[in-house]
N, C-alpha and C. Protein backbone atom coordinates (compact mmCIF):
# COMPACT_ATOMS: atom_id res chain seq x y z
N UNK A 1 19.86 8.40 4.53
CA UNK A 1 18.63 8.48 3.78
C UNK A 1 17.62 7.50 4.39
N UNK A 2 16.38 7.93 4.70
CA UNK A 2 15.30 7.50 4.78
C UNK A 2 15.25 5.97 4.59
N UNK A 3 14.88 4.87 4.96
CA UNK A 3 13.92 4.06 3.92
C UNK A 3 12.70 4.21 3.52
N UNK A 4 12.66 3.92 2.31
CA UNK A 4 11.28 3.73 1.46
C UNK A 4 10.76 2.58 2.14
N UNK A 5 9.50 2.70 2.92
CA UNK A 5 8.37 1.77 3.68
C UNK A 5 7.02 1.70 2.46
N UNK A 6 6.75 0.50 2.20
CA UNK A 6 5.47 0.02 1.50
C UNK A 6 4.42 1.12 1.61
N UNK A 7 3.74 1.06 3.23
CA UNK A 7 2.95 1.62 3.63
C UNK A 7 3.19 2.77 3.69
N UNK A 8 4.01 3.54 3.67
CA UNK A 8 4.55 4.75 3.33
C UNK A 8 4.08 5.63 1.68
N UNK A 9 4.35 4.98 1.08
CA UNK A 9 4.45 4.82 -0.16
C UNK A 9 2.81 5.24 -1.03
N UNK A 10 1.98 4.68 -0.15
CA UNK A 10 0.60 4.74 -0.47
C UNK A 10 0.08 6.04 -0.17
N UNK A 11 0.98 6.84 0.14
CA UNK A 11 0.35 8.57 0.44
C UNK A 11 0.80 9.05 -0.68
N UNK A 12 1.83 8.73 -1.62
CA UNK A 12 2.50 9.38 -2.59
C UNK A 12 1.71 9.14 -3.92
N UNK A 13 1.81 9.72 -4.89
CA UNK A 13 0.53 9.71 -6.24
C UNK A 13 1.74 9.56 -7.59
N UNK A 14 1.71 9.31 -8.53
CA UNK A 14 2.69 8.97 -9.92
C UNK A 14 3.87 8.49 -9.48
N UNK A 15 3.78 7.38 -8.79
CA UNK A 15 5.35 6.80 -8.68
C UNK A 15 5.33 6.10 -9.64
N UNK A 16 6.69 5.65 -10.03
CA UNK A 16 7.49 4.95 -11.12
C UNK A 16 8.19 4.14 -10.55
N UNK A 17 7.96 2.03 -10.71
CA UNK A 17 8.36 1.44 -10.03
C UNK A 17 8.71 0.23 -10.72
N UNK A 18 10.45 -0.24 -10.72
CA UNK A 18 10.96 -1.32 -11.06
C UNK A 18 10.70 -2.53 -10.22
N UNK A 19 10.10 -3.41 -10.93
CA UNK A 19 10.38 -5.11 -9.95
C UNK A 19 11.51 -5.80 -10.68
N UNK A 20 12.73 -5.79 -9.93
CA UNK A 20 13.78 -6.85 -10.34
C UNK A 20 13.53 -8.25 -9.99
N UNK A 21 13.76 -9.38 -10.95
CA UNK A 21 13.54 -10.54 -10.69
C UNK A 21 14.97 -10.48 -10.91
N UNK A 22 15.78 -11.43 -9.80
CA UNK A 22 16.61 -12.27 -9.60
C UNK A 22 16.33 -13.63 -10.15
N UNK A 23 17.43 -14.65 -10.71
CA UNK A 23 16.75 -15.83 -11.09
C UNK A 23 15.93 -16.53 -11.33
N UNK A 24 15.01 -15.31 -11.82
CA UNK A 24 13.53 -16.29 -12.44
C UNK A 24 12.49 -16.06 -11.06
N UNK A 25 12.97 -16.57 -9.47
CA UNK A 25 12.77 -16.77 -8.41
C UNK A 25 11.99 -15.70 -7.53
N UNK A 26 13.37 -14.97 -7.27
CA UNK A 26 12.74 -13.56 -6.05
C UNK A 26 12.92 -12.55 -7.28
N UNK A 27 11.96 -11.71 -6.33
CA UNK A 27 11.38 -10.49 -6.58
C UNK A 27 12.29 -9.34 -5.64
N UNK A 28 12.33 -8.42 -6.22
CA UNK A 28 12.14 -7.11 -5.33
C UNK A 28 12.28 -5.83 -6.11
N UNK A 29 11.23 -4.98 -5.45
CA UNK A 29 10.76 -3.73 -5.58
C UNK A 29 11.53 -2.38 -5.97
N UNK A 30 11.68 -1.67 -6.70
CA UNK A 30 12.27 -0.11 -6.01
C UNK A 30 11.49 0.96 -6.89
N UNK A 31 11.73 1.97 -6.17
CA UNK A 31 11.12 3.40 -6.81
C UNK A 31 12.33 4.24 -7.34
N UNK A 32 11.72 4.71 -8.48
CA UNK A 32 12.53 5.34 -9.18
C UNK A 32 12.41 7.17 -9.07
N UNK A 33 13.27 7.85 -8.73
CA UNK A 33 12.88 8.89 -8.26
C UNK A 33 14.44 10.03 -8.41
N UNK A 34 14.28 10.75 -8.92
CA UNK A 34 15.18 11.78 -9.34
C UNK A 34 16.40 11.34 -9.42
N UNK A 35 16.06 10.23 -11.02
CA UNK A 35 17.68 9.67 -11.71
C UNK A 35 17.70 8.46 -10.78
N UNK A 36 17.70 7.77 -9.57
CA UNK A 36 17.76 6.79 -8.96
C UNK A 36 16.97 6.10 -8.76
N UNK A 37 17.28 4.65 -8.69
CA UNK A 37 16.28 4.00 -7.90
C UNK A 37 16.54 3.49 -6.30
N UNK A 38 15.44 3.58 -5.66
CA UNK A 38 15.57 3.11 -4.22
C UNK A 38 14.81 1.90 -3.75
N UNK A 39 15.51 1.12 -2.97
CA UNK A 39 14.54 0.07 -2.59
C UNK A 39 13.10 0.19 -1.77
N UNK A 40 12.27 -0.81 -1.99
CA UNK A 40 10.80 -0.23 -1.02
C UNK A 40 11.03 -1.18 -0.24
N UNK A 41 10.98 -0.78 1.15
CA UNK A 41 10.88 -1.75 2.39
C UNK A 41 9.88 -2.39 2.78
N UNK A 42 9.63 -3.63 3.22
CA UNK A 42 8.37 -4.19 3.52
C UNK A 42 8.39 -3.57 5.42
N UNK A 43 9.11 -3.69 5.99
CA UNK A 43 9.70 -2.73 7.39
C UNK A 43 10.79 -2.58 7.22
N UNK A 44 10.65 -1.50 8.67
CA UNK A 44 12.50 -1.23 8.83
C UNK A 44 13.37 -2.21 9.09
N UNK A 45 13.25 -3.45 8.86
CA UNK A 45 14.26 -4.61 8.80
C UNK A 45 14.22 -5.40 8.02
N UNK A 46 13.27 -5.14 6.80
CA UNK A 46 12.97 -6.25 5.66
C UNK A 46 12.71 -5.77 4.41
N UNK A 47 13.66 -5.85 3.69
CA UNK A 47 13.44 -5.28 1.99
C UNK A 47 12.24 -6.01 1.71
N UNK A 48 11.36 -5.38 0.76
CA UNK A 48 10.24 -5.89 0.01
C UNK A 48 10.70 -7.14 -0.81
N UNK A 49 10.48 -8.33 -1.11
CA UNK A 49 10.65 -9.33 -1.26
C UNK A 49 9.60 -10.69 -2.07
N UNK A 50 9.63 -11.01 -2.89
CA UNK A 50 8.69 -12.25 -2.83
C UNK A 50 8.98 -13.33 -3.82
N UNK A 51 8.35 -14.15 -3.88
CA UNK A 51 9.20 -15.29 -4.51
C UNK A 51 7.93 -15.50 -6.08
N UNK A 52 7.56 -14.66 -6.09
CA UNK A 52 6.35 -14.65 -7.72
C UNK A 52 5.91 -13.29 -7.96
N UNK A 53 5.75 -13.12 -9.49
CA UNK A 53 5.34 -11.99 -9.31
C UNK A 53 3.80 -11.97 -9.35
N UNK A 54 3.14 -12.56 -9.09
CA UNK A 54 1.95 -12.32 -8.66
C UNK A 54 1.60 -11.69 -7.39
N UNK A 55 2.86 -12.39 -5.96
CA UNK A 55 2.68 -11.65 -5.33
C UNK A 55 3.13 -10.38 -5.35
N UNK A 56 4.21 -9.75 -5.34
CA UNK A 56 4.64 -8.47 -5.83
C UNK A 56 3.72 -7.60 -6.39
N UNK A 57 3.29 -7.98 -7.46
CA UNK A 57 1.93 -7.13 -7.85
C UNK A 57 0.69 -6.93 -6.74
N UNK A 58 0.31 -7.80 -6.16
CA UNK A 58 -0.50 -7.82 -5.48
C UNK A 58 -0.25 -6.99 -4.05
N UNK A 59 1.33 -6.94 -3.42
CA UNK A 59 1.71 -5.92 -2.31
C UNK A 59 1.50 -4.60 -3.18
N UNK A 60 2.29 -4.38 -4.33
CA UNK A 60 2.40 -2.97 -5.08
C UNK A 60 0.79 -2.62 -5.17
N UNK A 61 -0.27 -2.91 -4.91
CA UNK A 61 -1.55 -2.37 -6.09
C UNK A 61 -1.89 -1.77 -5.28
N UNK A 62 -1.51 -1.14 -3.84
CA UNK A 62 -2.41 0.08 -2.77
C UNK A 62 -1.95 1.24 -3.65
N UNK A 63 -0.52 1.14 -4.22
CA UNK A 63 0.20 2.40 -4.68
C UNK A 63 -0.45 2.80 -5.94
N UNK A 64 -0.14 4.26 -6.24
CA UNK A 64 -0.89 5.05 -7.30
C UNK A 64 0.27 4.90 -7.96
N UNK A 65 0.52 3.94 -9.07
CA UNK A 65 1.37 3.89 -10.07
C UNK A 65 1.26 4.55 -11.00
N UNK A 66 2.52 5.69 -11.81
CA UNK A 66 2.32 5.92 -13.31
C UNK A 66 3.21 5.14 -14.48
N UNK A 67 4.27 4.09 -13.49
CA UNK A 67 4.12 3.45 -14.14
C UNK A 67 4.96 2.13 -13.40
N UNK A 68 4.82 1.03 -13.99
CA UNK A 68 5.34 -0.17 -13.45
C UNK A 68 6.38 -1.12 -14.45
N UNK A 69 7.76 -1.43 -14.41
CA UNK A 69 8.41 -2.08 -14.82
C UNK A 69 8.79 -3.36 -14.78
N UNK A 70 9.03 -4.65 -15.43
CA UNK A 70 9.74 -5.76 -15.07
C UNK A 70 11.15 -5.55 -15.44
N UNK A 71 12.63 -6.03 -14.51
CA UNK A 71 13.66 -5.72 -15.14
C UNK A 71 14.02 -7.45 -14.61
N UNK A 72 15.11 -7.51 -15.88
CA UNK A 72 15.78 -8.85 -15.62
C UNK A 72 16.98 -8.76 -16.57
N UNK A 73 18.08 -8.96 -15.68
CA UNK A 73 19.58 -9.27 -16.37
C UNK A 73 19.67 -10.69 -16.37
N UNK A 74 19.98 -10.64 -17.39
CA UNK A 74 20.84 -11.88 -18.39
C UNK A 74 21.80 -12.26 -17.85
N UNK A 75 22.14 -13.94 -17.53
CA UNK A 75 23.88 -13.92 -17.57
C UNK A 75 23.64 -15.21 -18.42
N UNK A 76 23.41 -14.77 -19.50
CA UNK A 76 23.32 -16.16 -20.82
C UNK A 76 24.81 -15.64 -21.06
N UNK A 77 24.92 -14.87 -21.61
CA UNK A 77 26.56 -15.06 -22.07
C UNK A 77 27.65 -15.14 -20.96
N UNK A 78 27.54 -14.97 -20.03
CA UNK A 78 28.34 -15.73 -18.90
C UNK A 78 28.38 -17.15 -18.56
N UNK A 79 26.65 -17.29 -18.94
CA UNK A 79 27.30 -18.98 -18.61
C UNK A 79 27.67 -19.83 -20.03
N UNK A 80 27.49 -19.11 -21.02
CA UNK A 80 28.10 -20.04 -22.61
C UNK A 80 29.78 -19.45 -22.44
N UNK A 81 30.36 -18.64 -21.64
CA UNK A 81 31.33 -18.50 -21.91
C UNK A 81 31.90 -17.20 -23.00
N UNK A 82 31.23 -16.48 -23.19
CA UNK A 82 31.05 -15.54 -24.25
C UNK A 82 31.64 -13.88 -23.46
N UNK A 83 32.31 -13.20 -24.19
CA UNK A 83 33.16 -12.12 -23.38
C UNK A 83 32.01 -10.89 -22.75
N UNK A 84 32.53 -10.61 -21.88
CA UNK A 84 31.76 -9.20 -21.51
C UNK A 84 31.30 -8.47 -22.28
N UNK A 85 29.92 -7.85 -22.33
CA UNK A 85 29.70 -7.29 -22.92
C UNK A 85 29.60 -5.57 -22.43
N UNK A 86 29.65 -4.61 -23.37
CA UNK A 86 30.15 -3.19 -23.15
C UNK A 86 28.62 -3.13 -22.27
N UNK A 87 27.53 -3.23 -23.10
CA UNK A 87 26.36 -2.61 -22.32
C UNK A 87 25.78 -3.91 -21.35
N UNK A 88 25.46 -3.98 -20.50
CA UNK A 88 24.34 -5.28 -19.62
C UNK A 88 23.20 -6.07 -20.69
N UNK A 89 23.07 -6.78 -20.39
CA UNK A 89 22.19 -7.64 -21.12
C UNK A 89 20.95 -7.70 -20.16
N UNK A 90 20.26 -6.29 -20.58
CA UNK A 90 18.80 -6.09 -19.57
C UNK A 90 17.61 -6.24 -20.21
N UNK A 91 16.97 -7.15 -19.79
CA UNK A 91 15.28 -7.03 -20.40
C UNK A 91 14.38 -6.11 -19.37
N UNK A 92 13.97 -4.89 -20.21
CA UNK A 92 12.96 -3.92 -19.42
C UNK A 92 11.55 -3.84 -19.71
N UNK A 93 10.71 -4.37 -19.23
CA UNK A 93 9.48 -4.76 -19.92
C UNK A 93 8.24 -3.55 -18.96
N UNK A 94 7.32 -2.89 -19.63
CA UNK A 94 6.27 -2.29 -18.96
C UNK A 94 5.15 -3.42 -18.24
N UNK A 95 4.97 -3.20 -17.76
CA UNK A 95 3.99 -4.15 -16.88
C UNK A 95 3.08 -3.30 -16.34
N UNK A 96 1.69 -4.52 -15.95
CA UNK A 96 0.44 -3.95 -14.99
C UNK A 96 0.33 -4.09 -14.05
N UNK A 97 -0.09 -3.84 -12.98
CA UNK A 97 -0.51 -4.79 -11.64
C UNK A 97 -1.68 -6.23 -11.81
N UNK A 98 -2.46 -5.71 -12.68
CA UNK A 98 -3.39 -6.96 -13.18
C UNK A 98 -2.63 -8.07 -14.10
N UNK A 99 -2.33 -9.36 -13.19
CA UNK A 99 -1.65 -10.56 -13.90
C UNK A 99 -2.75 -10.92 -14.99
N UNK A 100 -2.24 -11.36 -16.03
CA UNK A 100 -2.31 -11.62 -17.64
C UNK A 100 -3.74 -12.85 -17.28
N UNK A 101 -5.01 -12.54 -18.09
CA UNK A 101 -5.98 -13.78 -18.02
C UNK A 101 -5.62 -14.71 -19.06
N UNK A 102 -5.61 -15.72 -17.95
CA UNK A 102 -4.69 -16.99 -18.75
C UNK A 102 -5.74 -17.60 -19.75
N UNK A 103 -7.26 -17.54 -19.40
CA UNK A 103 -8.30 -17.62 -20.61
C UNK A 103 -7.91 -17.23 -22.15
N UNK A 104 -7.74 -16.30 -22.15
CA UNK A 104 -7.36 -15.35 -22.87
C UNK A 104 -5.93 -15.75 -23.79
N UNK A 105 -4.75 -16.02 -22.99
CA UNK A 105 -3.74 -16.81 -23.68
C UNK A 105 -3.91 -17.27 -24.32
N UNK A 106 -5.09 -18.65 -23.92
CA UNK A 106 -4.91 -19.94 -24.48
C UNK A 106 -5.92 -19.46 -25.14
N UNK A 107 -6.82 -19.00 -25.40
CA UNK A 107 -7.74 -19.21 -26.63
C UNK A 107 -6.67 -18.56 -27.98
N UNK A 108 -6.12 -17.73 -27.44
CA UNK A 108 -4.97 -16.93 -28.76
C UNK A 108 -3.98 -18.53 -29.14
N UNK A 109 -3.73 -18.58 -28.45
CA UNK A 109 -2.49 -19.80 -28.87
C UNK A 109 -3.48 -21.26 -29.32
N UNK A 110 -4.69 -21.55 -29.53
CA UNK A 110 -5.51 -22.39 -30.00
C UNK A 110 -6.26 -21.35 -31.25
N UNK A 111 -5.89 -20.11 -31.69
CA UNK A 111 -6.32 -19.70 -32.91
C UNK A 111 -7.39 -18.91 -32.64
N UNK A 112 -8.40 -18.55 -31.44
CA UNK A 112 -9.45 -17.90 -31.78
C UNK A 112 -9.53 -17.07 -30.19
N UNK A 113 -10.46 -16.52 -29.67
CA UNK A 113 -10.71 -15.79 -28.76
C UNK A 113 -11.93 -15.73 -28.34
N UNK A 114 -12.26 -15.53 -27.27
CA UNK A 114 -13.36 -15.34 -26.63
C UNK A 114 -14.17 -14.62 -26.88
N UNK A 115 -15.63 -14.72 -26.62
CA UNK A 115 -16.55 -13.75 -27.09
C UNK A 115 -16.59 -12.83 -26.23
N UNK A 116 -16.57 -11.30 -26.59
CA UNK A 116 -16.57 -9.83 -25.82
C UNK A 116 -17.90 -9.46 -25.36
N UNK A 117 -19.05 -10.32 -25.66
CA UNK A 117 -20.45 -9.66 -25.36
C UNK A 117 -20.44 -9.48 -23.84
């Protein structure tokens, strides 16, 4: 099978695309595409990769997304010591390519918000 190339990728229109974070840390990419997902290559010798997701978003935004995911497994109950669990302990979150205005946060978490004019 093929690899999925970045630049590749930008000819295609409604893709559906997971960013796995590993440890908080790295990033990486895949497309989801009939029941599977596949990794997106940054080249033919380098999985897509990055160490924030700011950047990640920022390689992904040439692509015509329909939609964009954050995924992150848990190993909280692995490290308290706690038995296997039947299903994974996955957080699947929808996401944008536009990172969150941090303006905006903090006026919510100080009680009020910015003016919209």
């Amino acid at each position: 099978m093929a690899k999925l190339l970045l630049e590749e990728l930008s000819e295609h229109s409604c893709l559906s695309v997971v960013i796995e974070s590993y440890d908080g840390a790295l990033y990486q990419a895949f497309v989801a595409q009939e029941g599977a997902e596949r990794l997106i290559w940054a080249d033919h010798h380098t999985p897509l990769k990055t160490r924030n997701l700011t950047n990640m978003r920022t390689l992904l935004s040439t692509l015509n997304l329909e939609s964009l995911h954050l995924r992150q497994n848990s190993a909280y109950d692995e490290m308290i010591g706690q038995s296997q669990r039947q299903q994974p302990n996955t957080l699947l979150l929808p996401i944008s390519l536009e990172p969150p205005n941090l303006t905006d946060i903090t006026a919510s978490q100080q009680g009020h918000w910015p003016d919209n004019d």
